[in-house]
Each structure stands twice: as C-alpha cells, then as structure tokens.
PDB file of N, CA and C in Angstrom:
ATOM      1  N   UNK A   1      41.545  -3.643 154.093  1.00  0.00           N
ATOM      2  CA  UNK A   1      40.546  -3.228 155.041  1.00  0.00           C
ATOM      3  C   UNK A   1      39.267  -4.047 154.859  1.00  0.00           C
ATOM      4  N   UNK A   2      38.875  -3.675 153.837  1.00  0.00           N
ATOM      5  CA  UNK A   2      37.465  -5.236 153.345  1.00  0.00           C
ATOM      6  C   UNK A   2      37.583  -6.448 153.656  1.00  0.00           C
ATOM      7  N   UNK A   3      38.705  -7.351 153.456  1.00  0.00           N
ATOM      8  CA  UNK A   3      39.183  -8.370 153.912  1.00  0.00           C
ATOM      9  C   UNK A   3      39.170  -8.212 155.602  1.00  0.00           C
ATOM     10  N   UNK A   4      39.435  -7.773 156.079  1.00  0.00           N
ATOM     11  CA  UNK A   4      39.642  -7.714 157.754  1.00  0.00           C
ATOM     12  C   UNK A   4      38.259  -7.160 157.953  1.00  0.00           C
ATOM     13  N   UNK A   5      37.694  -6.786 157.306  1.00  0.00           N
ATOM     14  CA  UNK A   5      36.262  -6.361 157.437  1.00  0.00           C
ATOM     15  C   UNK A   5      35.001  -7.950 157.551  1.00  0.00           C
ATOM     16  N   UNK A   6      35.408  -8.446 156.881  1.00  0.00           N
ATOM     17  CA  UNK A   6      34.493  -9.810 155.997  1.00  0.00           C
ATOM     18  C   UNK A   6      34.851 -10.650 157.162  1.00  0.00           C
ATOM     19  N   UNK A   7      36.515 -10.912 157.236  1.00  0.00           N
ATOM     20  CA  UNK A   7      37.565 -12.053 158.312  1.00  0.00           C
ATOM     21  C   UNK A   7      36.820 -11.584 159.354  1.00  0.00           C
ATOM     22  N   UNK A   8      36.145 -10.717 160.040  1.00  0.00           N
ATOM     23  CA  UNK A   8      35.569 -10.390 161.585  1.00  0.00           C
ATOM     24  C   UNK A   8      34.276 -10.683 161.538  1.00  0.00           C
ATOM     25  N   UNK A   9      33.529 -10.786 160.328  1.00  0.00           N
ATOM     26  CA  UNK A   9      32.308 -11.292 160.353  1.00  0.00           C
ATOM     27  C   UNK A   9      32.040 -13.077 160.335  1.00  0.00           C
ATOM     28  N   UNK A  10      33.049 -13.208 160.014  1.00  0.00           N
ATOM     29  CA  UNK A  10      33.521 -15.255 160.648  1.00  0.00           C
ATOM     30  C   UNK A  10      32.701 -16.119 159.364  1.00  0.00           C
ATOM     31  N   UNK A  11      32.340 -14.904 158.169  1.00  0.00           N
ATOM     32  CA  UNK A  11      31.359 -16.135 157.680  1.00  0.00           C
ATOM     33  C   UNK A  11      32.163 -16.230 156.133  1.00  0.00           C
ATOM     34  N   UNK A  12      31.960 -17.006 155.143  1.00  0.00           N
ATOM     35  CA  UNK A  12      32.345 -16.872 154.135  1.00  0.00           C
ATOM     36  C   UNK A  12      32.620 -15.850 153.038  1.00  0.00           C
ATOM     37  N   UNK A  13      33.292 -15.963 152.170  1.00  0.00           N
ATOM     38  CA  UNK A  13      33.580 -14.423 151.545  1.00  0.00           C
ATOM     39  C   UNK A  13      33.941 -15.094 150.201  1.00  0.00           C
ATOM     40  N   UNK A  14      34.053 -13.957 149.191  1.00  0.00           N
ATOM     41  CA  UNK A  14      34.036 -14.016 147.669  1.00  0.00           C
ATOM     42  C   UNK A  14      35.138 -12.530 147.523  1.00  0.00           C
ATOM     43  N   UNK A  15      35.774 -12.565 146.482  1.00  0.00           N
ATOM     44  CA  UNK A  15      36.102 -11.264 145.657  1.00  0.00           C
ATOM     45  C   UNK A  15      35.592 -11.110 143.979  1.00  0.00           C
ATOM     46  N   UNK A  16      34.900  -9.897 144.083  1.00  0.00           N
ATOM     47  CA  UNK A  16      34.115  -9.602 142.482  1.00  0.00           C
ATOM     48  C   UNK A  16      35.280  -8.924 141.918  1.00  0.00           C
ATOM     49  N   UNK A  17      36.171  -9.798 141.071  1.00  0.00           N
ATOM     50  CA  UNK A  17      36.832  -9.725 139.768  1.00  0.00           C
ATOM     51  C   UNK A  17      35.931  -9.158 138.361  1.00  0.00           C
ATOM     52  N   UNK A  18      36.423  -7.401 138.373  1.00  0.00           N
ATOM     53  CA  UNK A  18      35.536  -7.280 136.851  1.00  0.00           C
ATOM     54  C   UNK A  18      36.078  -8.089 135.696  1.00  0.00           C
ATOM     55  N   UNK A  19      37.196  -8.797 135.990  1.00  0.00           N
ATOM     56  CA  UNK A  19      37.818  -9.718 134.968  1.00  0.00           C
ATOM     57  C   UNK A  19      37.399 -11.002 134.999  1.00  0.00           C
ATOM     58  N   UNK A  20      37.344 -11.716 135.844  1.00  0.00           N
ATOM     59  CA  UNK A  20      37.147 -12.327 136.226  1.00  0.00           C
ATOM     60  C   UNK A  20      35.934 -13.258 136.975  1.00  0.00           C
ATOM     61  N   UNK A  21      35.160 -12.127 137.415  1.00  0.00           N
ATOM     62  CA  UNK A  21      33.763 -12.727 138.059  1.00  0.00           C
ATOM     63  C   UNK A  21      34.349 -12.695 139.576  1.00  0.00           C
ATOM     64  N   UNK A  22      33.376 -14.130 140.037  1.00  0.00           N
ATOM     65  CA  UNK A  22      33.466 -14.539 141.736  1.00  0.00           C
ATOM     66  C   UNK A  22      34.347 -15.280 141.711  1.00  0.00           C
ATOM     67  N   UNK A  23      35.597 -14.739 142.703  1.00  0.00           N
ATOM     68  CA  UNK A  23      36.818 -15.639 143.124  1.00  0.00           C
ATOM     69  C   UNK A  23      36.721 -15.971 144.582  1.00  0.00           C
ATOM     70  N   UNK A  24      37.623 -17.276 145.034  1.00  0.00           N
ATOM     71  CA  UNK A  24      37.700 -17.635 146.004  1.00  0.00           C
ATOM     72  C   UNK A  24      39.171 -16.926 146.477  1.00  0.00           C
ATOM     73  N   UNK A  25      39.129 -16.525 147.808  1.00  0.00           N
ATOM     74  CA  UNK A  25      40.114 -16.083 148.236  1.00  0.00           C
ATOM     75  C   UNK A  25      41.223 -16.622 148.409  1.00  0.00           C
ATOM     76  N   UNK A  26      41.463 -18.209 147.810  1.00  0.00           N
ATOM     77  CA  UNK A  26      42.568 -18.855 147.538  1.00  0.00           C
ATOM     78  C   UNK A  26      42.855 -18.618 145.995  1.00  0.00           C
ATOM     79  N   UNK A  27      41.969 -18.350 145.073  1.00  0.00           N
ATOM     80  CA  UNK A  27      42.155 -18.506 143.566  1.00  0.00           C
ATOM     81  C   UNK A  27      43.806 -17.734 143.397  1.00  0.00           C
ATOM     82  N   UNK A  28      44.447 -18.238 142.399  1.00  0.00           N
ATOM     83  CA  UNK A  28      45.325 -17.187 141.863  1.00  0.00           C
ATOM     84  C   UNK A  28      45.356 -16.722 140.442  1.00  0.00           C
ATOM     85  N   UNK A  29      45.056 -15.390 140.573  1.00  0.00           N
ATOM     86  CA  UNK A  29      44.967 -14.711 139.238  1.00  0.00           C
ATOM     87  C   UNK A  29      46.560 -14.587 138.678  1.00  0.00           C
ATOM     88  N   UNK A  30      46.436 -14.881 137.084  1.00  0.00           N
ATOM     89  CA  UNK A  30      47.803 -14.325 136.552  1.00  0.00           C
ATOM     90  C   UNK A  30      48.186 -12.986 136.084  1.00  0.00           C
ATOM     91  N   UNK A  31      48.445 -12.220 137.003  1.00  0.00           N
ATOM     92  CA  UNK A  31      49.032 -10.897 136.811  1.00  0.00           C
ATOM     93  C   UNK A  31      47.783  -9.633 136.997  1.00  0.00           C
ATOM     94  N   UNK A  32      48.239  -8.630 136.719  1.00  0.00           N
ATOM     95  CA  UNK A  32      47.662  -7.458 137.191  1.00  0.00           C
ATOM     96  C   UNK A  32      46.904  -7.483 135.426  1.00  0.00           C
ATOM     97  N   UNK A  33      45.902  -6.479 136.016  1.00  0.00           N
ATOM     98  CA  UNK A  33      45.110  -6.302 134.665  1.00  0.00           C
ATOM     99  C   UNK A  33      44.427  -4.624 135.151  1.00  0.00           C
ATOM    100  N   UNK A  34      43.809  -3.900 134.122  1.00  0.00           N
ATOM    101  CA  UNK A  34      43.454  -3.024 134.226  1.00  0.00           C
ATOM    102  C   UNK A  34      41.862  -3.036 133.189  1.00  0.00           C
ATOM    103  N   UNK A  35      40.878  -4.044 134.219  1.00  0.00           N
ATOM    104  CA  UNK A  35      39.506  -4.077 133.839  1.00  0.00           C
ATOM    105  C   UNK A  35      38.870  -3.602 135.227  1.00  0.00           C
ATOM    106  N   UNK A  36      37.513  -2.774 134.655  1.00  0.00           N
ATOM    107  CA  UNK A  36      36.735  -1.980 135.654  1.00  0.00           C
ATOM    108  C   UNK A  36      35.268  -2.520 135.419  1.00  0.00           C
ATOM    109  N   UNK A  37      34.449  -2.102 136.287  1.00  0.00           N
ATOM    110  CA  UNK A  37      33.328  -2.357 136.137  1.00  0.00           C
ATOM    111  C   UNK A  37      32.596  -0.974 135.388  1.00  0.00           C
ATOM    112  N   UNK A  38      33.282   0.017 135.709  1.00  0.00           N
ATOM    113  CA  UNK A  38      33.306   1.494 135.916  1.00  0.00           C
ATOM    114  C   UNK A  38      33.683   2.126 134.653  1.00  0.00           C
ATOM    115  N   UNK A  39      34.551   1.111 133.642  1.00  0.00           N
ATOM    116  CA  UNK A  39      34.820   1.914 132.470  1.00  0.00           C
ATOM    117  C   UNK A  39      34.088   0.533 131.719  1.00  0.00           C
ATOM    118  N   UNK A  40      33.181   0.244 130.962  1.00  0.00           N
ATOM    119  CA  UNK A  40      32.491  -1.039 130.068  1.00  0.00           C
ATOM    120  C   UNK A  40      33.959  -0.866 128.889  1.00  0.00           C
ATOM    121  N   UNK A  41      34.589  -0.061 128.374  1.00  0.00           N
ATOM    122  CA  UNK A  41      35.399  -0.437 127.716  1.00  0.00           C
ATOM    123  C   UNK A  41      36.460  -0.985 127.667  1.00  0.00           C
ATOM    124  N   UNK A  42      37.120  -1.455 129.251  1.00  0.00           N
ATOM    125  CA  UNK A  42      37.805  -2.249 128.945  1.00  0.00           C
ATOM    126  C   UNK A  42      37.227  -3.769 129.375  1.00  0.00           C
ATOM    127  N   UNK A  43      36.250  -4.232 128.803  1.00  0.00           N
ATOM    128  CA  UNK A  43      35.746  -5.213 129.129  1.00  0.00           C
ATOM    129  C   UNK A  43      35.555  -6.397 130.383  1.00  0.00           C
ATOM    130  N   UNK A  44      34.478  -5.756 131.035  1.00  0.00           N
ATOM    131  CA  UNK A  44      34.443  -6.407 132.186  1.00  0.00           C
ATOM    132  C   UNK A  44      33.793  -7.448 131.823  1.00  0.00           C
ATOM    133  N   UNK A  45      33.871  -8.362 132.849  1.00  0.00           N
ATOM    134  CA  UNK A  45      32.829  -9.819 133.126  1.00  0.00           C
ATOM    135  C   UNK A  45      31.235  -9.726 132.258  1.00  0.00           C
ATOM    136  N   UNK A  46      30.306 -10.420 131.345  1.00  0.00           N
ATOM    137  CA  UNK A  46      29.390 -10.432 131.299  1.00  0.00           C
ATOM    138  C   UNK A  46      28.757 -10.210 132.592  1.00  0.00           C
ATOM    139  N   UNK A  47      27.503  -9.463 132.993  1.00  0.00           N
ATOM    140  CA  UNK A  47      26.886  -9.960 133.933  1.00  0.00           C
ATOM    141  C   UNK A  47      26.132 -11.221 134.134  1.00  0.00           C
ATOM    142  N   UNK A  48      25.656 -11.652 132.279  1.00  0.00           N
ATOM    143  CA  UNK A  48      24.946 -12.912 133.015  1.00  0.00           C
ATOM    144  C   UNK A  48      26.040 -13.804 133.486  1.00  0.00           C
ATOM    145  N   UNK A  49      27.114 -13.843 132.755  1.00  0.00           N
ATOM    146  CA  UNK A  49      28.334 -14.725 133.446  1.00  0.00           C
ATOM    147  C   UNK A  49      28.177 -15.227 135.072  1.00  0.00           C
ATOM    148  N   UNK A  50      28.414 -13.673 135.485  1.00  0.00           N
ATOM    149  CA  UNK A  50      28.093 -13.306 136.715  1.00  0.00           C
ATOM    150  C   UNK A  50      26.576 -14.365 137.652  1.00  0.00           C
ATOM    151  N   UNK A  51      26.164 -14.386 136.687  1.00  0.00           N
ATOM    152  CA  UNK A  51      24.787 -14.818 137.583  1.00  0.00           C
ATOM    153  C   UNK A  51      25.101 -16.174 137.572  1.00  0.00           C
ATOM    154  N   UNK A  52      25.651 -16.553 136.214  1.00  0.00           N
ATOM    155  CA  UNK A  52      25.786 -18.196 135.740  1.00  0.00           C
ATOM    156  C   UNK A  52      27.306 -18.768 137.100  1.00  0.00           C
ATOM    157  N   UNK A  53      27.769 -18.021 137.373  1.00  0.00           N
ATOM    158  CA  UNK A  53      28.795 -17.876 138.729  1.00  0.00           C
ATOM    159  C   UNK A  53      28.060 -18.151 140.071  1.00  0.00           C
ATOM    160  N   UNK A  54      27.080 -17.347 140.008  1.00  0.00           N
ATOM    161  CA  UNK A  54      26.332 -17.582 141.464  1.00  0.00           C
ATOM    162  C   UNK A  54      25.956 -18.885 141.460  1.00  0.00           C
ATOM    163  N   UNK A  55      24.802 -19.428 140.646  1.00  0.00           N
ATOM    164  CA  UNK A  55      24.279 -20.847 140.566  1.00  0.00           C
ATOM    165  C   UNK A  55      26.029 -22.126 140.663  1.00  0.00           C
ATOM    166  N   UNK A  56      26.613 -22.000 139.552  1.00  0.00           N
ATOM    167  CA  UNK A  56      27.968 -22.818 139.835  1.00  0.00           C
ATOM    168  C   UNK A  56      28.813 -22.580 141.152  1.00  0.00           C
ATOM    169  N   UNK A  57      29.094 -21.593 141.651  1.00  0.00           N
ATOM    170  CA  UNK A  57      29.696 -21.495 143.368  1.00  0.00           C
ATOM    171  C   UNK A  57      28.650 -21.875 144.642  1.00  0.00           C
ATOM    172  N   UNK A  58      27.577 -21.645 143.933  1.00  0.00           N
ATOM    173  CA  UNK A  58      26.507 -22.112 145.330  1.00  0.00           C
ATOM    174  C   UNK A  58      26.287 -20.903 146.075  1.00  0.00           C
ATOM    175  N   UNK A  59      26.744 -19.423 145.387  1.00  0.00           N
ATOM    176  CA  UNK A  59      26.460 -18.327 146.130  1.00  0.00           C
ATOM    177  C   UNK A  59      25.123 -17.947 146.887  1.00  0.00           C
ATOM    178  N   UNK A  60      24.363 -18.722 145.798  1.00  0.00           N
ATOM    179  CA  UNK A  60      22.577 -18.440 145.805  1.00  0.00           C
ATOM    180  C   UNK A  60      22.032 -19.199 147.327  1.00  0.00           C
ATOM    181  N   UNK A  61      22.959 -20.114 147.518  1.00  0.00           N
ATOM    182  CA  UNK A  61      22.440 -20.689 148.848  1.00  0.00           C
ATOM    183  C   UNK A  61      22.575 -20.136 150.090  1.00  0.00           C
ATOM    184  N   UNK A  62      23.430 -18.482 150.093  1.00  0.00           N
ATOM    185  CA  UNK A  62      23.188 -17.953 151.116  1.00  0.00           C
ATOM    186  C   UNK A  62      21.849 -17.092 151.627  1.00  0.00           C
ATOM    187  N   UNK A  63      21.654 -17.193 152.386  1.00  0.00           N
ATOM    188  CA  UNK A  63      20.326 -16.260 152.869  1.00  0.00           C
ATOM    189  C   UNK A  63      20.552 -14.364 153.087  1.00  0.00           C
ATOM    190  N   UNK A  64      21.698 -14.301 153.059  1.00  0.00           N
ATOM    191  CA  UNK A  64      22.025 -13.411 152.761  1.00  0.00           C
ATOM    192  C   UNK A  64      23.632 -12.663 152.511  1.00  0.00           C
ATOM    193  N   UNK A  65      23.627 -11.997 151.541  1.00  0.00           N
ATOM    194  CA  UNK A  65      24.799 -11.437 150.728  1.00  0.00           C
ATOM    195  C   UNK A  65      25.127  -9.718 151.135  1.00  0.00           C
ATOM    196  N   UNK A  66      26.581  -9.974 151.834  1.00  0.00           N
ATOM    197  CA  UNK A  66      26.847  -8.272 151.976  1.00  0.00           C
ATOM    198  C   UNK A  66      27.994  -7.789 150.872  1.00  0.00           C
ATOM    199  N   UNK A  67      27.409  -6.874 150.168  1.00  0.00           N
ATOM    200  CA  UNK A  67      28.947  -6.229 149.329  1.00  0.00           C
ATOM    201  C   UNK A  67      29.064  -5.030 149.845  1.00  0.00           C
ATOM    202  N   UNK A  68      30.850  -5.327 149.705  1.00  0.00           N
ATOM    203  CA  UNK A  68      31.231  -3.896 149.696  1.00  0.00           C
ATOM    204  C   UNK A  68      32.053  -3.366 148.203  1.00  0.00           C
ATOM    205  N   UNK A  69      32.404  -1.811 148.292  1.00  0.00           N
ATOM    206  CA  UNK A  69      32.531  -1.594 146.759  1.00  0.00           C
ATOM    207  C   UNK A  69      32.147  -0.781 146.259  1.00  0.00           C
ATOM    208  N   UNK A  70      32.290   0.194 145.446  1.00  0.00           N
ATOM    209  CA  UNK A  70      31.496   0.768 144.573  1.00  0.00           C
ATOM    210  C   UNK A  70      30.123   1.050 143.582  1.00  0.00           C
ATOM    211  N   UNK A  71      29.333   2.053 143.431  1.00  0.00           N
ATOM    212  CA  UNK A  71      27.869   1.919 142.836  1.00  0.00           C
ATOM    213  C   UNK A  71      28.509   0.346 141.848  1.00  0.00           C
ATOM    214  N   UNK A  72      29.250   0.812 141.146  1.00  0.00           N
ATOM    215  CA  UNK A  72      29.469  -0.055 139.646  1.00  0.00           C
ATOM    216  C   UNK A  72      29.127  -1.592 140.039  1.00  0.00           C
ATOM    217  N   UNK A  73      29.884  -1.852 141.142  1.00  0.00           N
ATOM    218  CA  UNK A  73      30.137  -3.425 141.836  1.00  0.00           C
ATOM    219  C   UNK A  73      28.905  -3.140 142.720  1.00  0.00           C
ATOM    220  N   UNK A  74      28.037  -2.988 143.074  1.00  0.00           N
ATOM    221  CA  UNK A  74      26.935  -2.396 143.517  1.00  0.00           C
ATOM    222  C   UNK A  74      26.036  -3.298 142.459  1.00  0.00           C
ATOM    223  N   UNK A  75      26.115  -2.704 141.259  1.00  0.00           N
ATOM    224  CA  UNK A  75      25.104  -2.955 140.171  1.00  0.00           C
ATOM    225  C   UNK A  75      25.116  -4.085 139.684  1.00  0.00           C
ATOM    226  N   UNK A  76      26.987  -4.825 139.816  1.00  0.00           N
ATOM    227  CA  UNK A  76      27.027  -6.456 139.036  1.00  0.00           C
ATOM    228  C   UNK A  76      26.162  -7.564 140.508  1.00  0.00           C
ATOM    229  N   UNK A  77      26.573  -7.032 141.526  1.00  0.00           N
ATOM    230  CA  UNK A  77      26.028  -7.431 142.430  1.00  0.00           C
ATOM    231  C   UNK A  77      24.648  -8.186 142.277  1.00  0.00           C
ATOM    232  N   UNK A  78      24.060  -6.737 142.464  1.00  0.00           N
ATOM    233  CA  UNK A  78      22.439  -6.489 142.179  1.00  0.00           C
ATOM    234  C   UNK A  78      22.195  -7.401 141.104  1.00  0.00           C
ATOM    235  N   UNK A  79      23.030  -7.326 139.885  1.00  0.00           N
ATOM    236  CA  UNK A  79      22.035  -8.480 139.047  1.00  0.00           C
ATOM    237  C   UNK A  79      23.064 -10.022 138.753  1.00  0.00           C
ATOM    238  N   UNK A  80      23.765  -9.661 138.913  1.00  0.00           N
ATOM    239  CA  UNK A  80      24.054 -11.238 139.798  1.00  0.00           C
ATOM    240  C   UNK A  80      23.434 -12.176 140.287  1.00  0.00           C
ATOM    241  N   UNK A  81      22.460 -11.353 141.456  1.00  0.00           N
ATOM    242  CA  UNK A  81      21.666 -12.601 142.579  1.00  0.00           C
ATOM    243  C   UNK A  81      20.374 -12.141 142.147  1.00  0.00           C
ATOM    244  N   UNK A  82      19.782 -11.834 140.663  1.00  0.00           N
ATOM    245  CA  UNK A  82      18.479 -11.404 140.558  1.00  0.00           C
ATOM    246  C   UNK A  82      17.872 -12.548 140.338  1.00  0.00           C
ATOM    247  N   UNK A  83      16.630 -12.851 140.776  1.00  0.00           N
ATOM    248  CA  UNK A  83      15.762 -13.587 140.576  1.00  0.00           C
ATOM    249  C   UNK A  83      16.214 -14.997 141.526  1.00  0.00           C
ATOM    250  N   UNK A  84      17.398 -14.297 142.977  1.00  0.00           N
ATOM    251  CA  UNK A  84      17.586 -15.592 143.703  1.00  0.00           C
ATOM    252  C   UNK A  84      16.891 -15.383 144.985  1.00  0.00           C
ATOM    253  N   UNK A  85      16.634 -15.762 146.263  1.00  0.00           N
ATOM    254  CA  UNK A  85      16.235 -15.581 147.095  1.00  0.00           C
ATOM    255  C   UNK A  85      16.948 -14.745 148.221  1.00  0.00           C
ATOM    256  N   UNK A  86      18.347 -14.460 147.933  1.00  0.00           N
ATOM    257  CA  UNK A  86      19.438 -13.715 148.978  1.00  0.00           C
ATOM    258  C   UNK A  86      19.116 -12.614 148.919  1.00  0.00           C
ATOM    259  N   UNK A  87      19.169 -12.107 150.211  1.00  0.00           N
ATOM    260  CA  UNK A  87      19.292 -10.857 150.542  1.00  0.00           C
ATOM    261  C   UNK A  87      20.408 -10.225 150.206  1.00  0.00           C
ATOM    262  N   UNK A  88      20.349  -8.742 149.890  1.00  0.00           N
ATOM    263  CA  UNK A  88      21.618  -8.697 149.614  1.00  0.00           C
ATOM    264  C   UNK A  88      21.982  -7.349 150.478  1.00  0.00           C
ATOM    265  N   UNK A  89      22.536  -6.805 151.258  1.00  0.00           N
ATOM    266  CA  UNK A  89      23.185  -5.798 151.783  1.00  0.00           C
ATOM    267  C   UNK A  89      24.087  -5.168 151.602  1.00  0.00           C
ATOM    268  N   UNK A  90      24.592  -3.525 151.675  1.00  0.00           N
ATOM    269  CA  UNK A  90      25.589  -2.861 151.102  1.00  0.00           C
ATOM    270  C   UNK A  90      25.760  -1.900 152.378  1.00  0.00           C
ATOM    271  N   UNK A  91      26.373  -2.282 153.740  1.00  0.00           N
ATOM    272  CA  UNK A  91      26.815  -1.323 154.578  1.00  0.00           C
ATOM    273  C   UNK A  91      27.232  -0.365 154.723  1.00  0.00           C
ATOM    274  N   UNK A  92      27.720   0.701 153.039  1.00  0.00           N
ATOM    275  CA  UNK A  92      28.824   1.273 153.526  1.00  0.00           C
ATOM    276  C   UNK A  92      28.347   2.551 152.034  1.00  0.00           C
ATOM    277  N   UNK A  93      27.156   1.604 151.304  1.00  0.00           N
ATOM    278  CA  UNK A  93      26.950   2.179 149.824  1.00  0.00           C
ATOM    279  C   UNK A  93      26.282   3.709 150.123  1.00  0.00           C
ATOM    280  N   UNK A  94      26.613   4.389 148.880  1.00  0.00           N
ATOM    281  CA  UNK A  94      26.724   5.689 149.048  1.00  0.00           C
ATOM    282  C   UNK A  94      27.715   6.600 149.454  1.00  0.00           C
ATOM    283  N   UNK A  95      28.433   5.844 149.845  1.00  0.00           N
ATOM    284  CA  UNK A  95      29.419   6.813 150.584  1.00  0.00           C
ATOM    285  C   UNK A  95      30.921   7.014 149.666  1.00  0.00           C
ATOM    286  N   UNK A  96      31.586   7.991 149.726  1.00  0.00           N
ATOM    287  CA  UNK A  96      32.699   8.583 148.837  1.00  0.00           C
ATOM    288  C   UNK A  96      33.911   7.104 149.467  1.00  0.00           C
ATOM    289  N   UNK A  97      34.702   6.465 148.577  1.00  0.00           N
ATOM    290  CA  UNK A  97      35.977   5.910 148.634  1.00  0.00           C
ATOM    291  C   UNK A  97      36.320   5.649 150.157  1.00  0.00           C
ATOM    292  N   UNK A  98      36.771   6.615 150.500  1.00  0.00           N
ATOM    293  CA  UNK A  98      37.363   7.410 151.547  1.00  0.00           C
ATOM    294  C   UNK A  98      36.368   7.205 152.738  1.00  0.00           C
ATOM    295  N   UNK A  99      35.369   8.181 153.001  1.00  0.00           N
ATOM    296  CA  UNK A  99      34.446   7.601 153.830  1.00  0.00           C
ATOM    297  C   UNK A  99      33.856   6.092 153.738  1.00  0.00           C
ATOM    298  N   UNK A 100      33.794   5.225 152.718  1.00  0.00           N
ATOM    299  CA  UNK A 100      33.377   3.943 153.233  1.00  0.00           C
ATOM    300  C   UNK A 100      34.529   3.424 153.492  1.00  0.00           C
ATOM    301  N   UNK A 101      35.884   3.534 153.264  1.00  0.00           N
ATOM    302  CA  UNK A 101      37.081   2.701 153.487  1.00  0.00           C
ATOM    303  C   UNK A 101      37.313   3.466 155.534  1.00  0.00           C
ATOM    304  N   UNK A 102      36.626   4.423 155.876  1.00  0.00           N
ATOM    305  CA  UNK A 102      37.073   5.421 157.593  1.00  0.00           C
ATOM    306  C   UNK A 102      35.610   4.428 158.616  1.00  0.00           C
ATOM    307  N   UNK A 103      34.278   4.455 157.574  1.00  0.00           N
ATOM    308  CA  UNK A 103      33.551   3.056 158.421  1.00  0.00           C
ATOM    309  C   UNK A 103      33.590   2.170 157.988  1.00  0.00           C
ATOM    310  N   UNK A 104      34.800   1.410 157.441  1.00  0.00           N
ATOM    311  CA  UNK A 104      35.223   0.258 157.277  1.00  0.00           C
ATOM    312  C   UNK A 104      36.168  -0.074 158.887  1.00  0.00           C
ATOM    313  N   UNK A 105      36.939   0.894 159.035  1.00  0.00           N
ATOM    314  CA  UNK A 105      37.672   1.169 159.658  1.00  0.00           C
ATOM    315  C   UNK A 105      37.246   0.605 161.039  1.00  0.00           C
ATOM    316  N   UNK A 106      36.497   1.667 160.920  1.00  0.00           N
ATOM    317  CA  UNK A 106      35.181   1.505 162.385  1.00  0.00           C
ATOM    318  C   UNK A 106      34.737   0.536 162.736  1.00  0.00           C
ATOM    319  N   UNK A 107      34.455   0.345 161.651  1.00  0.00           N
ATOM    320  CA  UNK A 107      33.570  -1.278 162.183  1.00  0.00           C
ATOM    321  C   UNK A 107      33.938  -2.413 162.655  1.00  0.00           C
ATOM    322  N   UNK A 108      35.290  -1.968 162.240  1.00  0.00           N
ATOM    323  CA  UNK A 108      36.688  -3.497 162.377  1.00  0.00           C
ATOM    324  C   UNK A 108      37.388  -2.663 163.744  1.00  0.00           C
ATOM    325  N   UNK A 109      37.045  -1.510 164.505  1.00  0.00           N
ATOM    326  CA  UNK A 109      37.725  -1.174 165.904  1.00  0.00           C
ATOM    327  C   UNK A 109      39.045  -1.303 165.285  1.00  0.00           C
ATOM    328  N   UNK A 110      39.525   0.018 164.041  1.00  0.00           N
ATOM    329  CA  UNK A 110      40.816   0.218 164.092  1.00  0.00           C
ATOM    330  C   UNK A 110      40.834   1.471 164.394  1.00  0.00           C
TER     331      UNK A 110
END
C-alpha cells in the first residue's frame, strides 16, 4: 500500500531498513531479519549512521521528505535529516496501523 502510495506521487522514494538504513527500491537484502526500530534490543541501525546515509544518497538534496510509518520510524526520520534543510512531512502520523494503512488507501482511490 505505501509503495502504491509513493509510485502515485511520481517522485522518488527510499525504504527505512531498521537493519539496514536507506535502501533503494532495487537494493536486495539477504533474507528476512527480525530488527525493529521499536524494540532497541534487537539492534537497529545507528541513527547517526542514518544521517551519515542521508549526506552519501543525496537524500538532503530534497526540498522536501514525506514518511510514512510508525512514531519509531517517525523518530529515525526526524533525526536523520536534522540539521538539513528538508522538510519533512508525515501524512498519516498519529494514526493507529490500521487507520493510516484505510488513508493510505484513500489517498491512492482504492
């Protein structure tokens, strides 16, 4: 649904890997893993990693950044692009699983 969400907005896109960091939607990860942003114990991504990601992908050169996702991915977000000039937007934040995945829905006219 996020993906068909992002694909209708025509502009570039990322996936936040708590394993991983910022992937390109071609990357291929090896295998399933069970890291959260949501539990710190099973070791997610540094955040400065995270930031040191933005500057190396060129994320910082957008004028503005929408996530979708959870508070947790919310928060790597947030300090991710701190101290860059992007805007950053969260359409959908606050809302339970469920309700942001029904105006996800919406928004994409399913």
């Amino acid at each position: 649904m996020n993906r068909e969400f992002v694909e209708a907005s025509g502009g570039d896109w990322v996936i936040l890997s708590a394993k991983y960091g910022f992937l390109r939607p071609t990357d291929i990860i090896p295998g399933p893993y069970e890291v959260t942003f949501k539990e710190p114990s099973t070791g997610p991504i540094a955040l400065e990693v995270l930031g040191d990601q933005v500057q190396q992908m060129g994320l910082d050169r957008y004028t503005e950044v929408v996530g979708l996702g959870g508070k947790e991915y919310r928060a790597a977000v947030e300090e991710a692009f701190r101290g860059t000039h992007v805007i950053l937007r969260f359409p959908f934040a606050g809302l339970p699983i469920g309700k942001a995945m029904g105006a996800t829905k919406r928004a994409i006219g399913r």
